[in-house]
N, C-alpha and C. Protein backbone atom coordinates (compact mmCIF):
# COMPACT_ATOMS: atom_id res chain seq x y z
N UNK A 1 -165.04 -124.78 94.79
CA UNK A 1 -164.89 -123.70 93.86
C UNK A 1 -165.62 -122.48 94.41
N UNK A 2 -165.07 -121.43 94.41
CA UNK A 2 -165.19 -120.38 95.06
C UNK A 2 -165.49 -119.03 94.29
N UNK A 3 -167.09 -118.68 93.98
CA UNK A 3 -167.89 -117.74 92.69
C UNK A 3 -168.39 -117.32 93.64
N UNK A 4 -168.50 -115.71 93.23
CA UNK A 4 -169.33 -114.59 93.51
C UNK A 4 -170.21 -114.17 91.85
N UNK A 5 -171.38 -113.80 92.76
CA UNK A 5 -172.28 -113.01 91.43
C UNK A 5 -173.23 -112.05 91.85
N UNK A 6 -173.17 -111.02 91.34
CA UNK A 6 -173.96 -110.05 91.65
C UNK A 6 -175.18 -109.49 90.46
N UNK A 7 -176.04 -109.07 90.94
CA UNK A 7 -176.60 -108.35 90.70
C UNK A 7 -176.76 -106.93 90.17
N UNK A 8 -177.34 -106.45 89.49
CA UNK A 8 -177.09 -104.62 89.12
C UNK A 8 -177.62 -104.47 90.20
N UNK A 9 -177.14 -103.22 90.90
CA UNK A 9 -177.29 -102.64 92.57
C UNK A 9 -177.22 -101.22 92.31
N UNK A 10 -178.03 -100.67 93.32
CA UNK A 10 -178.08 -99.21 93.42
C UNK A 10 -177.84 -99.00 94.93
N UNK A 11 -176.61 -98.14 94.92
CA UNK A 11 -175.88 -98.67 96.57
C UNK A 11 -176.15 -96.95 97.21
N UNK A 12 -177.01 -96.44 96.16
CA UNK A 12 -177.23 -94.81 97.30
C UNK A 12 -177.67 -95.07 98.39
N UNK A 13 -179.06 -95.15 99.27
CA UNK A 13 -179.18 -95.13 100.84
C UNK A 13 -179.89 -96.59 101.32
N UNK A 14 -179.34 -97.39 100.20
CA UNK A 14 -180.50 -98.56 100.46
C UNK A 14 -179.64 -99.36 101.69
N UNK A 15 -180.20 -100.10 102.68
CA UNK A 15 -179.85 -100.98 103.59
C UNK A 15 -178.97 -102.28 103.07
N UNK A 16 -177.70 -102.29 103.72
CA UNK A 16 -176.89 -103.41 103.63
C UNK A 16 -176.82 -104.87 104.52
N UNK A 17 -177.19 -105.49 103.96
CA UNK A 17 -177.77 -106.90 105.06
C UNK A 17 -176.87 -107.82 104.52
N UNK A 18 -175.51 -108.41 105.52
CA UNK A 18 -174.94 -109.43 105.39
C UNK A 18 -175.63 -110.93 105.98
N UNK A 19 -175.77 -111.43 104.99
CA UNK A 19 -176.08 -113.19 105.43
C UNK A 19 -175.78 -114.38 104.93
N UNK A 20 -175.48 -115.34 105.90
CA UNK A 20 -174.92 -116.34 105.41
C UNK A 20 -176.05 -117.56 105.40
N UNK A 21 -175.57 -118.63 104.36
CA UNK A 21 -176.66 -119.59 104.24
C UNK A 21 -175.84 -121.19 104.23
N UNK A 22 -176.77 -122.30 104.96
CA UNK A 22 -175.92 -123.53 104.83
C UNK A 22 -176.74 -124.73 103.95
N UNK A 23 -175.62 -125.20 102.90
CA UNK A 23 -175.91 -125.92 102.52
C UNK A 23 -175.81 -127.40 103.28
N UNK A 24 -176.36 -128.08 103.77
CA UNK A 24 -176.52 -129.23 104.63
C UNK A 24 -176.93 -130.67 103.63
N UNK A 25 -175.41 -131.01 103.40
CA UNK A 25 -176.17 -132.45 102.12
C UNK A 25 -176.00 -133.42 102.76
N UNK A 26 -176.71 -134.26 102.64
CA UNK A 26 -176.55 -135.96 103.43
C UNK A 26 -176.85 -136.50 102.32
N UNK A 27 -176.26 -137.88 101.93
CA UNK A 27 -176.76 -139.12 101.39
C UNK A 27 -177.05 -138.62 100.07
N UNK A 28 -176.48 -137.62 99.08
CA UNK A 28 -176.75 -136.85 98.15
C UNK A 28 -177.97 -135.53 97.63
N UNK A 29 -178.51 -135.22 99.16
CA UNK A 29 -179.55 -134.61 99.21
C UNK A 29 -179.20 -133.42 99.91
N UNK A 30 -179.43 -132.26 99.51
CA UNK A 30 -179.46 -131.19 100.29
C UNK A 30 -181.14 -130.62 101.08
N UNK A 31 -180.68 -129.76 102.17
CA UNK A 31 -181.61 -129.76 103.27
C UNK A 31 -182.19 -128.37 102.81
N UNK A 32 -183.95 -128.22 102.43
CA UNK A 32 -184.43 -126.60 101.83
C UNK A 32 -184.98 -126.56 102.86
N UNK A 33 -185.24 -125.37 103.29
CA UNK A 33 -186.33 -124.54 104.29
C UNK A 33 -187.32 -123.77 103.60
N UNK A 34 -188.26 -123.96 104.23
CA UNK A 34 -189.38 -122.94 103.45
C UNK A 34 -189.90 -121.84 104.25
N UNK A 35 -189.62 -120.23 104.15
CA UNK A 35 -190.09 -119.43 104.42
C UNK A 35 -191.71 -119.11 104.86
N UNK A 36 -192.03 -118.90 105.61
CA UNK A 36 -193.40 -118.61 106.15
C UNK A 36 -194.33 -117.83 105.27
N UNK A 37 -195.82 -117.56 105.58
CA UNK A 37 -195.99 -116.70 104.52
C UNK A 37 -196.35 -115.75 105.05
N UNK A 38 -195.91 -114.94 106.05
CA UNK A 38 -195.65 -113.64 106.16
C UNK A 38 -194.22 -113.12 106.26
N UNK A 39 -194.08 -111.69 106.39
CA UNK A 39 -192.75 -111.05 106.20
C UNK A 39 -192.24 -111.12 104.66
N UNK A 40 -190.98 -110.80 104.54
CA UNK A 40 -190.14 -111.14 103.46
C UNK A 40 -189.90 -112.47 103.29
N UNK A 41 -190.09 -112.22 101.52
CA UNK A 41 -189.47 -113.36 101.05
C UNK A 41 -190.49 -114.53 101.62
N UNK A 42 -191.75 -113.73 101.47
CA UNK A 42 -193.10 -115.39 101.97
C UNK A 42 -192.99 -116.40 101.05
N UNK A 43 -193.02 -117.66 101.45
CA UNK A 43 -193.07 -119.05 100.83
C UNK A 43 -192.43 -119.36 99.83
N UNK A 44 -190.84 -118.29 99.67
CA UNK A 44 -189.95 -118.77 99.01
C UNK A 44 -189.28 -120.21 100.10
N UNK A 45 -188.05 -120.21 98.65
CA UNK A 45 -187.49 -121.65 99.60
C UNK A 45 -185.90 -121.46 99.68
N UNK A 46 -185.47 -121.92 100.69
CA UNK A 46 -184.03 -120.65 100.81
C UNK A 46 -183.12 -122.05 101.20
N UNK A 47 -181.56 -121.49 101.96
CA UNK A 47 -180.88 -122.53 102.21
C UNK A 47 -180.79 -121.74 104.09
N UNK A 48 -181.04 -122.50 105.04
CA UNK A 48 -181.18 -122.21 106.11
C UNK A 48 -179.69 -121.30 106.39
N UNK A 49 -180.60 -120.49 106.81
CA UNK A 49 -178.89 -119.65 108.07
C UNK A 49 -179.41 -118.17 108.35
N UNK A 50 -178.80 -117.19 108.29
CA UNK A 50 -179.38 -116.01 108.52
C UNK A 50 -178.15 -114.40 108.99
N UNK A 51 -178.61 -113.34 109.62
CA UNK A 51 -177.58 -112.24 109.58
C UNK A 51 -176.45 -113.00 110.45
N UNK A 52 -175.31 -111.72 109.69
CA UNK A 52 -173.97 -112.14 110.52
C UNK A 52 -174.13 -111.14 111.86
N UNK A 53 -173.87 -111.19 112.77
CA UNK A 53 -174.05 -110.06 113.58
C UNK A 53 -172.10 -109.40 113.97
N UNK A 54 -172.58 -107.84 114.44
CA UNK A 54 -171.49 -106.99 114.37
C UNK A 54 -170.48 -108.39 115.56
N UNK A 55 -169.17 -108.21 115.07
CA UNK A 55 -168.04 -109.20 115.45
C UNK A 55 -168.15 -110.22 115.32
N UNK A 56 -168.82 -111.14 114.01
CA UNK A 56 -168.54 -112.44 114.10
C UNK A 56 -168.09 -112.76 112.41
N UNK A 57 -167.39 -113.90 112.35
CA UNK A 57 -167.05 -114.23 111.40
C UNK A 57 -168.03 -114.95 110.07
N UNK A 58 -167.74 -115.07 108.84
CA UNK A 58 -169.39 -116.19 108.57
C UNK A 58 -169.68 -117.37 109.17
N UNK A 59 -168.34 -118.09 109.52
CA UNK A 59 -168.69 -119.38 109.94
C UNK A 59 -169.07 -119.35 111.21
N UNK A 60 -168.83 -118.47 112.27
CA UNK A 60 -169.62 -118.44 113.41
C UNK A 60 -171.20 -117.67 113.72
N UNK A 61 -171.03 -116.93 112.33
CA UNK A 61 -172.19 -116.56 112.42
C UNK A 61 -173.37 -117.67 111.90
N UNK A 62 -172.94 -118.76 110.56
CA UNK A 62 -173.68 -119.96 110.37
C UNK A 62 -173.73 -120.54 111.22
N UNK A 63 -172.67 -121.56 111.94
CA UNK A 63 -173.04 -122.00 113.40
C UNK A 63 -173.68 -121.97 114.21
N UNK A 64 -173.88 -120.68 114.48
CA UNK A 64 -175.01 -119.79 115.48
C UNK A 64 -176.30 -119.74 114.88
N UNK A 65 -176.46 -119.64 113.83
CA UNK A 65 -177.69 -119.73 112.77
C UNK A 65 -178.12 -120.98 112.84
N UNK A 66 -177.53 -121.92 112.51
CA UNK A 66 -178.27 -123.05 112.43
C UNK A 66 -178.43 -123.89 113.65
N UNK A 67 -178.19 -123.67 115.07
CA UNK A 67 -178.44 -124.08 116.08
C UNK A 67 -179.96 -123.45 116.46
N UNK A 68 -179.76 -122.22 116.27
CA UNK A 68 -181.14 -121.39 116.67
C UNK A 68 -182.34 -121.66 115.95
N UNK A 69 -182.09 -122.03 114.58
CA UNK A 69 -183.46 -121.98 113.14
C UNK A 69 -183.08 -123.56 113.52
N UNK A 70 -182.41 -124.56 113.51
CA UNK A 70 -182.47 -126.14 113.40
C UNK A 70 -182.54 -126.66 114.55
N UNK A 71 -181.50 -126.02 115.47
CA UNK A 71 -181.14 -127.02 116.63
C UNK A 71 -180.46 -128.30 116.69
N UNK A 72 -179.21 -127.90 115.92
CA UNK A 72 -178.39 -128.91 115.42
C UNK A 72 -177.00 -128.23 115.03
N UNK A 73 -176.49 -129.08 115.65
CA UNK A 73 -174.92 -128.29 114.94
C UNK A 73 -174.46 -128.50 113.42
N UNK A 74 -173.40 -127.97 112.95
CA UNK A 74 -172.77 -128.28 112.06
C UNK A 74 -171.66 -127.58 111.79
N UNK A 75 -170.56 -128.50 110.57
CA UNK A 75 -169.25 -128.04 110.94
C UNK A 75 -169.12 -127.35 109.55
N UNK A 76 -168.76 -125.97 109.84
CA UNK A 76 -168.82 -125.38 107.84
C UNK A 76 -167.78 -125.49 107.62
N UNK A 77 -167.92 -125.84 106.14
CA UNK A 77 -166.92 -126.38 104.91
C UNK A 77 -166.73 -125.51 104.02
N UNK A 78 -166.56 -125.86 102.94
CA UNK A 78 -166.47 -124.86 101.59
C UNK A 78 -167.49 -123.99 101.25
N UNK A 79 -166.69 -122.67 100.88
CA UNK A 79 -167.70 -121.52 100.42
C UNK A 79 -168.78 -122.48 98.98
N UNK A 80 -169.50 -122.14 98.81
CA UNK A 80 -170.03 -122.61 97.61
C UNK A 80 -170.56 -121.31 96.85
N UNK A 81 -170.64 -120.44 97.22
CA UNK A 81 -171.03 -118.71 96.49
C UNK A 81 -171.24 -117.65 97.50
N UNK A 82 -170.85 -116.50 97.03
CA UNK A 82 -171.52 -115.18 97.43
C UNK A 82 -172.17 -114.49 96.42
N UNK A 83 -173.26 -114.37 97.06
CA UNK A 83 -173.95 -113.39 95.82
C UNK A 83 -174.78 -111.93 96.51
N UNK A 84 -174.77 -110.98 95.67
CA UNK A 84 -175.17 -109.93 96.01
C UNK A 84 -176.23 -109.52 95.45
N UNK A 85 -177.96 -109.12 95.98
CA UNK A 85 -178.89 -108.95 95.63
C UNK A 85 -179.55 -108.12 96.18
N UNK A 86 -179.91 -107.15 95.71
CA UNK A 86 -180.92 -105.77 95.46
C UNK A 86 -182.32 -105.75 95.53
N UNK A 87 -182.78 -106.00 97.08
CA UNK A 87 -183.90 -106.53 97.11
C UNK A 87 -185.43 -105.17 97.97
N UNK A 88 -186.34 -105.18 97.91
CA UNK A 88 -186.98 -103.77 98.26
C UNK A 88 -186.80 -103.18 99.17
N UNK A 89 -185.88 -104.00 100.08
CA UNK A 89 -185.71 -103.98 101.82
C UNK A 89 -184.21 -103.40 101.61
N UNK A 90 -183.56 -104.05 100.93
CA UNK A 90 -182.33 -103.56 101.22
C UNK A 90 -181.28 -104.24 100.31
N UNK A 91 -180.08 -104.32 100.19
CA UNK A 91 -179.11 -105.56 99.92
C UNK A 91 -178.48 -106.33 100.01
N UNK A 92 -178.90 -107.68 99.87
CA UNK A 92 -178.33 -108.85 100.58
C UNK A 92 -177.20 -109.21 100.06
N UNK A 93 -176.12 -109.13 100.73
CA UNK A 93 -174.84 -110.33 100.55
C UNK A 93 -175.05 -111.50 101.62
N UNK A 94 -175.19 -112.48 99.96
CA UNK A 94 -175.64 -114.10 101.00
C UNK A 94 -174.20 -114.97 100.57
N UNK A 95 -173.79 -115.37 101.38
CA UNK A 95 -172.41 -116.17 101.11
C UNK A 95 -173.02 -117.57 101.66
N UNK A 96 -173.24 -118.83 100.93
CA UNK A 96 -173.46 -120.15 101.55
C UNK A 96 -172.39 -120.81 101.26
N UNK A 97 -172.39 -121.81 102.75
CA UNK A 97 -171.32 -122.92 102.28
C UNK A 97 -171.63 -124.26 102.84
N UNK A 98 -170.77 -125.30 102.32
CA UNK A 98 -171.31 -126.63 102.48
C UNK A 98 -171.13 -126.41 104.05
N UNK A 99 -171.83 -127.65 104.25
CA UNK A 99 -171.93 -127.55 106.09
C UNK A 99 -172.06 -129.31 105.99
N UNK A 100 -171.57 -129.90 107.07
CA UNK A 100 -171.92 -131.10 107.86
C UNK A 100 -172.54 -131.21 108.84
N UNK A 101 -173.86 -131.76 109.12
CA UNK A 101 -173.98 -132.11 110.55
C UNK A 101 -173.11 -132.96 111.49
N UNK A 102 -173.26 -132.29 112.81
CA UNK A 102 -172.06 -132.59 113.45
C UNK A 102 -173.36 -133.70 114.80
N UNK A 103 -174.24 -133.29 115.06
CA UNK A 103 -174.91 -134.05 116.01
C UNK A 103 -176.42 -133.58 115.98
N UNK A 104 -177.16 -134.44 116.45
CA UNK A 104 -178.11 -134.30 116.12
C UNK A 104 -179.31 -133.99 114.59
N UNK A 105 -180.65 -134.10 114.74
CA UNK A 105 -181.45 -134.06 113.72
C UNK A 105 -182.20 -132.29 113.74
N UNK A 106 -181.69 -131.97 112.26
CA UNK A 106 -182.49 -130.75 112.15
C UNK A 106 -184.40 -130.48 112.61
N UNK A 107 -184.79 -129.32 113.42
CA UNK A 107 -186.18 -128.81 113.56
C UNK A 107 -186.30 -127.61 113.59
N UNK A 108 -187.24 -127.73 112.55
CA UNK A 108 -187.53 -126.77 111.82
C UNK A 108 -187.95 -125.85 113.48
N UNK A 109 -187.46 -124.51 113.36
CA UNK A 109 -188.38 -123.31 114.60
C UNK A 109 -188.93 -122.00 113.85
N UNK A 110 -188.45 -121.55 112.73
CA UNK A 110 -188.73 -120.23 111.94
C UNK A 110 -189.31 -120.83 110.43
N UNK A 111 -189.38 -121.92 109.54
CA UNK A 111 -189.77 -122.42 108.70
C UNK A 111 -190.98 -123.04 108.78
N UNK A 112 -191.75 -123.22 107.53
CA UNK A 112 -192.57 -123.73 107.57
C UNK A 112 -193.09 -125.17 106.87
N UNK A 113 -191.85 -125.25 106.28
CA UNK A 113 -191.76 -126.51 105.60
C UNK A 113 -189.72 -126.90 105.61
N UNK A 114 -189.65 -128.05 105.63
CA UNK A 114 -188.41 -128.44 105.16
C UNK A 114 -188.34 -129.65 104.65
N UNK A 115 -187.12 -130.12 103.40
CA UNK A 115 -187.14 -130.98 102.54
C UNK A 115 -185.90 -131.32 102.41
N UNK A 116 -185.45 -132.63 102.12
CA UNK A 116 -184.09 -132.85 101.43
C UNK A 116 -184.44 -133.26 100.09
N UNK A 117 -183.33 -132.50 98.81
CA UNK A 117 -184.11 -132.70 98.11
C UNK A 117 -182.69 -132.85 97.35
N UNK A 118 -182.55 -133.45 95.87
CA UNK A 118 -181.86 -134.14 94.84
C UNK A 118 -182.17 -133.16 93.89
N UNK A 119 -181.03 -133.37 92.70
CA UNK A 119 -181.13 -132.30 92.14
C UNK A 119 -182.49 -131.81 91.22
N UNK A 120 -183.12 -133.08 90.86
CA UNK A 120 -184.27 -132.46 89.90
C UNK A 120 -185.69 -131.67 91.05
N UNK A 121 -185.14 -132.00 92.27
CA UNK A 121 -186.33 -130.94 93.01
C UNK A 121 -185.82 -129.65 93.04
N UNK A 122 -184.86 -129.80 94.06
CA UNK A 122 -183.98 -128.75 94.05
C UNK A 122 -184.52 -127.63 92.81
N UNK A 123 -184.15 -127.81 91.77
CA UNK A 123 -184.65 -126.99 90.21
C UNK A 123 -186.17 -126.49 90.39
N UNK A 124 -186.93 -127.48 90.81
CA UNK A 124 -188.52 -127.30 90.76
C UNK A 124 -188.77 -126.40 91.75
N UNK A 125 -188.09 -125.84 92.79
CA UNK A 125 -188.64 -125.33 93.80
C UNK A 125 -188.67 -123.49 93.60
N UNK A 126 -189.23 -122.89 94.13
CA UNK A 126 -189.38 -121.49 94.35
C UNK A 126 -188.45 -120.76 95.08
N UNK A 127 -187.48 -120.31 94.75
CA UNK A 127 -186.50 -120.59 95.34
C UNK A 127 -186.56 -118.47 95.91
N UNK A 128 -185.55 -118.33 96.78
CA UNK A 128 -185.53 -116.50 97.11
C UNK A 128 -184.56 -116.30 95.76
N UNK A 129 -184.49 -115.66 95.54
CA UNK A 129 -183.69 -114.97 94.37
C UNK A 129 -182.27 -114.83 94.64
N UNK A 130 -181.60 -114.09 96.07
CA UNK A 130 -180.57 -114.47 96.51
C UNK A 130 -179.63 -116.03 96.34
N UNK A 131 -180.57 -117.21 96.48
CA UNK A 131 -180.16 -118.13 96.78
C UNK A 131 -179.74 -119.15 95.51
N UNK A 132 -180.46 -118.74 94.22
CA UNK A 132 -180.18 -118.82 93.10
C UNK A 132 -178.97 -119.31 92.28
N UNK A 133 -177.92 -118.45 92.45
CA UNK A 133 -176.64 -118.82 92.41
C UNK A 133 -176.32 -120.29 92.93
N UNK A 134 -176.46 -120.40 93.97
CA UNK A 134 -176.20 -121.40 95.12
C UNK A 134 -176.61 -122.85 94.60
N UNK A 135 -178.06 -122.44 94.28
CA UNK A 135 -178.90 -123.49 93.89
C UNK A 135 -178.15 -124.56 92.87
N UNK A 136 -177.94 -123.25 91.86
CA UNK A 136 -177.11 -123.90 90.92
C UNK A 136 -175.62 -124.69 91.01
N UNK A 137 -175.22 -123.78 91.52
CA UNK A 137 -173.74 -124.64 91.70
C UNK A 137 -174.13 -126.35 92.22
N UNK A 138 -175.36 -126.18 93.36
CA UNK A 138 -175.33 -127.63 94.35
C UNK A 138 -176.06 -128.71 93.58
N UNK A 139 -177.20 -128.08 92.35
CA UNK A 139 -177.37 -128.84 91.76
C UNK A 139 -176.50 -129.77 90.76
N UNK A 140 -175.28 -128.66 90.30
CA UNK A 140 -174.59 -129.35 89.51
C UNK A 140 -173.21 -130.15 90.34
N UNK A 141 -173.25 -130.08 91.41
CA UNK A 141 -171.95 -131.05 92.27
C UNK A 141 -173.23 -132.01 92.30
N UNK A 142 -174.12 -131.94 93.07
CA UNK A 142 -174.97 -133.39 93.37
C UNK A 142 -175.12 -134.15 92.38
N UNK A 143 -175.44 -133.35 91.02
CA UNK A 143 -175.21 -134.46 90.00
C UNK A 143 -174.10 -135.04 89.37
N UNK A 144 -173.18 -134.71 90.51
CA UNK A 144 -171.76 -135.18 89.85
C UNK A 144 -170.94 -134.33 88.51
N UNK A 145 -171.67 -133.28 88.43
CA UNK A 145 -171.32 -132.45 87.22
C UNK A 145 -169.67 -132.37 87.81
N UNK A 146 -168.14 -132.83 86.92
CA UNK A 146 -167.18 -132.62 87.23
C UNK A 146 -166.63 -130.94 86.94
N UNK A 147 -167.58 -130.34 86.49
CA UNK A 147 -166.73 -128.58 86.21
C UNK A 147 -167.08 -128.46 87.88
N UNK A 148 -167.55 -128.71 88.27
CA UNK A 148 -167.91 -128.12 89.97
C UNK A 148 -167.50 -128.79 90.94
């Protein structure tokens, strides 16, 4: 199922930042990363991936993302959201989608924590605000919720 949600946005000179994010579920668990605690967005908890760069598509730009931040491939699947968020830096369009690992075990290189987590963590966690949307939808497929 395929939802966008946005945010109220003020699109006068603020910076436009496209990024994509992967949801990575195994065994009914999806895979969180935890942000560092410097820069943006310190010791939130996000869904791994990062910018699209000029000429690439999302799914090659996830691909490319999660080899570099994991070191692991994976094969992307279904959109699961785009959402658009108005953040002090700029505005993020984060589009995540399910992903499979294709070989190998995720490591962590830009995170500072990572977790697979079920839906009642998933909920508990601190999540970036962008990723929100997302959260929700994956919590409610993992629990088998049939609207999703």
């Amino acid at each position: 199922m395929q939802q966008t949600h946005s945010a109220r946005i003020n699109v006068g000179m603020a910076r436009y930042i496209e990024v994509v994010g992967a949801v990575i579920v195994r065994n009914g668990l999806a895979l969180c990363a935890k942000r560092g605690p410097c820069g943006r967005l310190a010791g939130l908890w996000e869904f791994p991936g990062g910018k699209v760069e000029a000429g690439e598509d999302a799914a090659t730009a996830l691909a490319r993302e999660i080899d570099e931040e994991l070191q692991c491939g994976v094969a992307v699947g279904e959109m699961v959201t785009a959402t658009v968020h108005e953040y002090d830096f700029g505005i993020v369009r984060l589009t995540t989608f399910f992903c499979d690992l294709v070989d190998d075990e995720p490591v962590l290189t830009e995170h500072v924590d990572g977790l697979w987590a079920g839906p009642d963590q998933l909920a508990s966690l601190a999540w970036a605000p962008a990723d929100l949307p997302a959260v929700e939808i994956v919590i409610n497929r993992l629990a088998g919720d049939p609207r999703r």
